[in-house]
PDB file of N, CA and C in Angstrom:
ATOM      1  N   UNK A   1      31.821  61.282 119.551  1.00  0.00           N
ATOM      2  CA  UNK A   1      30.826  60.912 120.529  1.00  0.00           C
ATOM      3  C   UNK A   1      29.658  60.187 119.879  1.00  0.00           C
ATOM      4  N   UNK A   2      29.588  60.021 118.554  1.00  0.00           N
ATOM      5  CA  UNK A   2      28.906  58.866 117.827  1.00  0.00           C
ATOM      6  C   UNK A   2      28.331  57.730 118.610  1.00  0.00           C
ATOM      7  N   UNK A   3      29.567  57.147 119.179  1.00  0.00           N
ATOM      8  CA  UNK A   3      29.587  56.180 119.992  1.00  0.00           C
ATOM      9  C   UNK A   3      28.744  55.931 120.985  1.00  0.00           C
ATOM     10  N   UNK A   4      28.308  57.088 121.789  1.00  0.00           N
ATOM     11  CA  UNK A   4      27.555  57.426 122.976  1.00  0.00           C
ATOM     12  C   UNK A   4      26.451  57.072 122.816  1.00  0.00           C
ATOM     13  N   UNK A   5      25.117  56.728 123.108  1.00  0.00           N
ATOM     14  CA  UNK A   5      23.958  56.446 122.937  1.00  0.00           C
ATOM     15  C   UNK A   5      23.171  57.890 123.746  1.00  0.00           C
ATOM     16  N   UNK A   6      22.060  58.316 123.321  1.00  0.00           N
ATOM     17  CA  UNK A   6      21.435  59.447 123.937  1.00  0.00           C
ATOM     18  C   UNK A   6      21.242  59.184 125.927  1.00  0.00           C
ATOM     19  N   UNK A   7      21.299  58.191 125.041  1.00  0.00           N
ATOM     20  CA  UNK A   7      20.315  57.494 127.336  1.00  0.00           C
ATOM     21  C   UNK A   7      20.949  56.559 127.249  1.00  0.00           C
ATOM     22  N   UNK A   8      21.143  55.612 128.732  1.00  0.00           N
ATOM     23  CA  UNK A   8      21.453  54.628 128.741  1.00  0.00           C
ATOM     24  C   UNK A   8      22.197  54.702 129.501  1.00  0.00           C
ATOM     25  N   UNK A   9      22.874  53.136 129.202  1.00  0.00           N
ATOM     26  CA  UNK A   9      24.110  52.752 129.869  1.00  0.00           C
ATOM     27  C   UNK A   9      25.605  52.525 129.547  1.00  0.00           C
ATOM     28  N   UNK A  10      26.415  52.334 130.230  1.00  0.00           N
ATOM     29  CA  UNK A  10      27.597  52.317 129.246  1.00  0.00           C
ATOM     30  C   UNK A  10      29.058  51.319 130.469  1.00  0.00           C
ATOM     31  N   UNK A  11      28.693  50.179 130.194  1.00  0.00           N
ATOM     32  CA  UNK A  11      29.656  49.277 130.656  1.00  0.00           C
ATOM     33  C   UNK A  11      31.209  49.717 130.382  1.00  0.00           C
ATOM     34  N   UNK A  12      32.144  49.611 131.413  1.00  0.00           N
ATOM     35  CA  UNK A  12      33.268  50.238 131.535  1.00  0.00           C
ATOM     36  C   UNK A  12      34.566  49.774 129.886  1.00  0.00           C
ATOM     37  N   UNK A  13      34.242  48.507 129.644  1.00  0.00           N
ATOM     38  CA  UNK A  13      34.956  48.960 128.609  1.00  0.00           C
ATOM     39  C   UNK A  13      34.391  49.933 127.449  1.00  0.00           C
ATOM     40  N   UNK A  14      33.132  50.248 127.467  1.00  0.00           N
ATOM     41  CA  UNK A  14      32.236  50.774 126.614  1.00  0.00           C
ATOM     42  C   UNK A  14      32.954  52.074 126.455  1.00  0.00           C
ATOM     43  N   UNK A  15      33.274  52.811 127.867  1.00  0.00           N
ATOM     44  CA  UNK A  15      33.794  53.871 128.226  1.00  0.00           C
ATOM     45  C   UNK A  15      35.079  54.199 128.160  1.00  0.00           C
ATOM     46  N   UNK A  16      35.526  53.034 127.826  1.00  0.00           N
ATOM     47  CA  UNK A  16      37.038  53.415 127.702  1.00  0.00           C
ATOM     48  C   UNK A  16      37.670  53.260 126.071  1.00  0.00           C
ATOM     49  N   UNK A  17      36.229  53.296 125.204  1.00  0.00           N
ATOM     50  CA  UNK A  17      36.861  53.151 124.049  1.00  0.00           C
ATOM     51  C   UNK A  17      36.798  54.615 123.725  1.00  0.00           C
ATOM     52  N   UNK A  18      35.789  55.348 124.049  1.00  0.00           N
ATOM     53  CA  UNK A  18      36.330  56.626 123.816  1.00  0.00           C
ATOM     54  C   UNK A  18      36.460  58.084 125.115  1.00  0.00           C
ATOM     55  N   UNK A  19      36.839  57.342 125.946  1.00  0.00           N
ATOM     56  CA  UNK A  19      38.092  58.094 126.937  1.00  0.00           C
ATOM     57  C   UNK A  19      39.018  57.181 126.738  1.00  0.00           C
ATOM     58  N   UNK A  20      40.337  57.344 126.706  1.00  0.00           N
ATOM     59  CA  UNK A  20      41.772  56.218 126.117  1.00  0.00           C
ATOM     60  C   UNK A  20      42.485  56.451 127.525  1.00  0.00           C
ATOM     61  N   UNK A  21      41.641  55.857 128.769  1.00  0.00           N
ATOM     62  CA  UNK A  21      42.611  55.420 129.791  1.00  0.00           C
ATOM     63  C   UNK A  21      42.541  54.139 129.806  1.00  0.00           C
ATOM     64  N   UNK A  22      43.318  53.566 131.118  1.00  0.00           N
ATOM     65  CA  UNK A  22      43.131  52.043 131.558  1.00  0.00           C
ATOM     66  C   UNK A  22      42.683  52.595 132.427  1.00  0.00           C
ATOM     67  N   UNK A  23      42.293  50.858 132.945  1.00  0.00           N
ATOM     68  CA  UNK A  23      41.119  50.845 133.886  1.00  0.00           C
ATOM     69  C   UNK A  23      41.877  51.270 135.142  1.00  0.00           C
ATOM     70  N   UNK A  24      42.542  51.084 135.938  1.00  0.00           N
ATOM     71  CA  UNK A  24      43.456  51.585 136.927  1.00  0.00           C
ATOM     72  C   UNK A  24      43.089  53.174 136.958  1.00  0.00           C
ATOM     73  N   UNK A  25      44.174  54.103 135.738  1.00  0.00           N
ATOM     74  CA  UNK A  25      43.409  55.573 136.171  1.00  0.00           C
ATOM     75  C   UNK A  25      42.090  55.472 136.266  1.00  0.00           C
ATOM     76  N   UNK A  26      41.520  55.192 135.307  1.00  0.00           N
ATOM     77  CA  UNK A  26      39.833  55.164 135.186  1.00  0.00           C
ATOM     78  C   UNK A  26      38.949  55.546 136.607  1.00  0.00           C
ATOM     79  N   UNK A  27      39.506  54.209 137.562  1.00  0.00           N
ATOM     80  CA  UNK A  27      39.148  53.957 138.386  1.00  0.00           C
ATOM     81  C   UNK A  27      39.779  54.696 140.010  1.00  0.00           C
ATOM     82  N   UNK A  28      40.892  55.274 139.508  1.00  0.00           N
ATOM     83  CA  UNK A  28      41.284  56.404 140.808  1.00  0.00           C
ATOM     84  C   UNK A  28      40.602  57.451 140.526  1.00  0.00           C
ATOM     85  N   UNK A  29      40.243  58.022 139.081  1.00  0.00           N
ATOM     86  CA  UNK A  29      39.297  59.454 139.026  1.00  0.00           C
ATOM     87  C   UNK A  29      38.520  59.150 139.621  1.00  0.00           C
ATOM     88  N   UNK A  30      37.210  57.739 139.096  1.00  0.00           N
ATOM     89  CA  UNK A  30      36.216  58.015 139.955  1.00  0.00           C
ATOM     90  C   UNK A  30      36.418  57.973 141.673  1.00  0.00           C
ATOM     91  N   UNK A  31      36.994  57.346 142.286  1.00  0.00           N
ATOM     92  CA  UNK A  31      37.291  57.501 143.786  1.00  0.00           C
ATOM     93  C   UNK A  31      37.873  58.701 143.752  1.00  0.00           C
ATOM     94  N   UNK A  32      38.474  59.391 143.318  1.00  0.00           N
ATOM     95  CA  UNK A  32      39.098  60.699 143.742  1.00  0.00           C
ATOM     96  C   UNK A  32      37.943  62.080 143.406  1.00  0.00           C
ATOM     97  N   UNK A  33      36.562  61.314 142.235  1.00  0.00           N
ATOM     98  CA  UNK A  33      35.396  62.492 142.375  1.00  0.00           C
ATOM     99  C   UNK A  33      35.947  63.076 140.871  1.00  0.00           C
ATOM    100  N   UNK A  34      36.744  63.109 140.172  1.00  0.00           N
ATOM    101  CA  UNK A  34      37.255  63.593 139.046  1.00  0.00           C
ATOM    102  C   UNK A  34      36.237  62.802 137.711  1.00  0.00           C
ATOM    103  N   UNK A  35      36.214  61.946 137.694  1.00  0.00           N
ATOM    104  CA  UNK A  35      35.491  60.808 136.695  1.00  0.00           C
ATOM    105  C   UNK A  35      33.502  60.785 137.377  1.00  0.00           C
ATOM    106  N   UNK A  36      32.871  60.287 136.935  1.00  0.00           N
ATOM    107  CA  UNK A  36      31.363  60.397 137.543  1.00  0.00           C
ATOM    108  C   UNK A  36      31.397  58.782 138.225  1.00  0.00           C
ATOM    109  N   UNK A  37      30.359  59.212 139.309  1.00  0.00           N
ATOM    110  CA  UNK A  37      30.268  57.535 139.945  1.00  0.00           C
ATOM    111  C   UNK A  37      29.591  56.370 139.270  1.00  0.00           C
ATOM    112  N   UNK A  38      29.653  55.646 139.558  1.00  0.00           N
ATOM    113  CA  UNK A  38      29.027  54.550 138.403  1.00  0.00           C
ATOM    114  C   UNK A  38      27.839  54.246 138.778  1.00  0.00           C
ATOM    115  N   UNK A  39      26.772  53.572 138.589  1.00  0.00           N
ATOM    116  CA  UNK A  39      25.628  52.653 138.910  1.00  0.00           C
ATOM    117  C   UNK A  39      25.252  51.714 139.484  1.00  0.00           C
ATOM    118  N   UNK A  40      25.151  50.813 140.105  1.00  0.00           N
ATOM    119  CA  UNK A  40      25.267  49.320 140.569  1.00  0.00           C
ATOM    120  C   UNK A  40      23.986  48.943 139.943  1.00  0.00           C
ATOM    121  N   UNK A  41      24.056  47.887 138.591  1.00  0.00           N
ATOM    122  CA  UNK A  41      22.525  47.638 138.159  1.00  0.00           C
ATOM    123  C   UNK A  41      22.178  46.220 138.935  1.00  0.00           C
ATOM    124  N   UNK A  42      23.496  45.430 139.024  1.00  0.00           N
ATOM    125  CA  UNK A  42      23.094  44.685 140.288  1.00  0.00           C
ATOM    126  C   UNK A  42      24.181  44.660 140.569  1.00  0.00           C
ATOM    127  N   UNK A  43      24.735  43.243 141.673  1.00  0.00           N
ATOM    128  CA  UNK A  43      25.488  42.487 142.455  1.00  0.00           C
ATOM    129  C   UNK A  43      26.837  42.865 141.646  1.00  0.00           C
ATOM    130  N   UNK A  44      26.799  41.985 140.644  1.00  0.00           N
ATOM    131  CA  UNK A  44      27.950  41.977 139.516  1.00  0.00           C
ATOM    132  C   UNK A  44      28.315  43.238 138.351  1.00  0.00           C
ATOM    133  N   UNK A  45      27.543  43.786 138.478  1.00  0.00           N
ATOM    134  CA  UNK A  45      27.572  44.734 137.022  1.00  0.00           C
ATOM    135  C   UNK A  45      27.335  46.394 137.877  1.00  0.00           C
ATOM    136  N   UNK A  46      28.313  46.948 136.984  1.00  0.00           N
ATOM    137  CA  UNK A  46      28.418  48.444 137.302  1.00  0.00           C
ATOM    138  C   UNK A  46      28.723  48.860 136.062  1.00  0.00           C
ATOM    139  N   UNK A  47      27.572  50.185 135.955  1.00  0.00           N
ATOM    140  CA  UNK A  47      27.656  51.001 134.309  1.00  0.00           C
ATOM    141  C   UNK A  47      27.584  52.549 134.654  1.00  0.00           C
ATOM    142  N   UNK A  48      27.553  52.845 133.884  1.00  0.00           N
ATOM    143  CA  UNK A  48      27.860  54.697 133.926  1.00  0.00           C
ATOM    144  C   UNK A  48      26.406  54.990 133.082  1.00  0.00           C
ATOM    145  N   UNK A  49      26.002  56.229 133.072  1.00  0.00           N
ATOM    146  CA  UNK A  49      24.802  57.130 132.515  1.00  0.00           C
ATOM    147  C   UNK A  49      25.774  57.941 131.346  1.00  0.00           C
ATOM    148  N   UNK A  50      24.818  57.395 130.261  1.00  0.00           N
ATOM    149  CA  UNK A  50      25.781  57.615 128.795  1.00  0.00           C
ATOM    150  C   UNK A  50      25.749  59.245 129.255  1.00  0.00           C
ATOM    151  N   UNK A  51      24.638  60.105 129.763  1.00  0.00           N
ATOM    152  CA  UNK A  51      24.547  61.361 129.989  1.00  0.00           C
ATOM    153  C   UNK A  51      25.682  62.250 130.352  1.00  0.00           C
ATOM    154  N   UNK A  52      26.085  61.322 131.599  1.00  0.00           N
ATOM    155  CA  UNK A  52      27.316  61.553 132.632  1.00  0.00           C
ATOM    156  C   UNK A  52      28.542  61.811 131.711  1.00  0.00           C
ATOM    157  N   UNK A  53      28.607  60.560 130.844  1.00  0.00           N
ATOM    158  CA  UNK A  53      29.764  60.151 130.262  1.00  0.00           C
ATOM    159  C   UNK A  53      29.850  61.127 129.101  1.00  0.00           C
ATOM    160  N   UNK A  54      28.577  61.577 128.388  1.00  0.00           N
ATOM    161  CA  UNK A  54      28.781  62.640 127.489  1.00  0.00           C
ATOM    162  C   UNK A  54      29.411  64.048 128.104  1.00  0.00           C
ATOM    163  N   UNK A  55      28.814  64.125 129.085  1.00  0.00           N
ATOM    164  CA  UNK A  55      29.166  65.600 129.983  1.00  0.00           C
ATOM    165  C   UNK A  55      30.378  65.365 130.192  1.00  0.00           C
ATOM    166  N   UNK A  56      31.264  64.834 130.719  1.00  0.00           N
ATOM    167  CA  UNK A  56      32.739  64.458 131.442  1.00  0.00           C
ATOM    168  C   UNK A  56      33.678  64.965 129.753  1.00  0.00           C
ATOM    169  N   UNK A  57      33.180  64.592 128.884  1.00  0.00           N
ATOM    170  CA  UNK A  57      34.284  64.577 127.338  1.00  0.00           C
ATOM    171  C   UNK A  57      33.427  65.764 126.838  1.00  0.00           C
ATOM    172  N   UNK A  58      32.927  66.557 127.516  1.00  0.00           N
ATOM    173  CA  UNK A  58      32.350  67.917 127.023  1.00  0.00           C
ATOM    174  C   UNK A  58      33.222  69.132 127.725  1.00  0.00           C
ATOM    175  N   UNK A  59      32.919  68.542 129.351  1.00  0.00           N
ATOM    176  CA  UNK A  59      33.770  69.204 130.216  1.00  0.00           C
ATOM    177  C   UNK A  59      35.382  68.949 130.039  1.00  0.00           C
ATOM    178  N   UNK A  60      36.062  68.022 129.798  1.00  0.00           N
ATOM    179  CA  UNK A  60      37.671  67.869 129.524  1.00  0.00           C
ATOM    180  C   UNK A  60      37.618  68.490 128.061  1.00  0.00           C
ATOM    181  N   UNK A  61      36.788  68.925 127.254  1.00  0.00           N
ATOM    182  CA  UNK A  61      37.140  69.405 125.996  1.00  0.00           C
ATOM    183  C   UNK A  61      37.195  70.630 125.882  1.00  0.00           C
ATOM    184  N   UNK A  62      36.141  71.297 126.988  1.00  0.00           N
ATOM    185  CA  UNK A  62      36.220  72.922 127.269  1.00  0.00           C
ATOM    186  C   UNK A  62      37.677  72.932 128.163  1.00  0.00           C
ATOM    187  N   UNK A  63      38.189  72.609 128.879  1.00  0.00           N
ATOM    188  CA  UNK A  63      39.280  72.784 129.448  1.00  0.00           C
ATOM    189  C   UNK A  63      40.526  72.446 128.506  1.00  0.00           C
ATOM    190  N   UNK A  64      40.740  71.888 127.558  1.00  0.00           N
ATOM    191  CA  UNK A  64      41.587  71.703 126.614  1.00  0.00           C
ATOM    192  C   UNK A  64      42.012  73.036 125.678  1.00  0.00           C
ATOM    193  N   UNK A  65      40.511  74.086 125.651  1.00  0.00           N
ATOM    194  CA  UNK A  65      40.264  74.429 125.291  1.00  0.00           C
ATOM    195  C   UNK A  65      40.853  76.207 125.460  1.00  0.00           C
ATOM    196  N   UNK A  66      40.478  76.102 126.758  1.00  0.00           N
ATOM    197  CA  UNK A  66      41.165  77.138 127.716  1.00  0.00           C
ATOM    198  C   UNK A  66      42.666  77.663 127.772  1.00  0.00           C
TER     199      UNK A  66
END
């Protein structure tokens, strides 16, 4: 989780270098509520909250775990 920045943002390939889906699943978690919703910073661009994105590979790691 190096990778992660404390705050911020995190553009979808950003996110998929360290979660190892494609964008396809990627993108049914978040519509299905499984993955976190994204941002709209404008028109064109949608990013995730590095926060979010830390929590999600905290939470799938405690369940790995189990």
């Amino acid at each position: 989780m190096n990778e992660i920045p404390e705050t911020g943002f995190l553009r979808l390939p950003q996110v998929l270098t360290v979660i190892p889906l494609g964008k396809t699943c990627w993108w049914e978690g978040v519509k299905s509520g499984r993955f976190p919703k994204p941002v709209k910073l404008s028109a064109r661009c949608t990013a995730w909250r590095a926060e979010d994105i830390r929590d999600l590979i905290n939470a799938l790691s405690e369940q790995t775990q189990q």
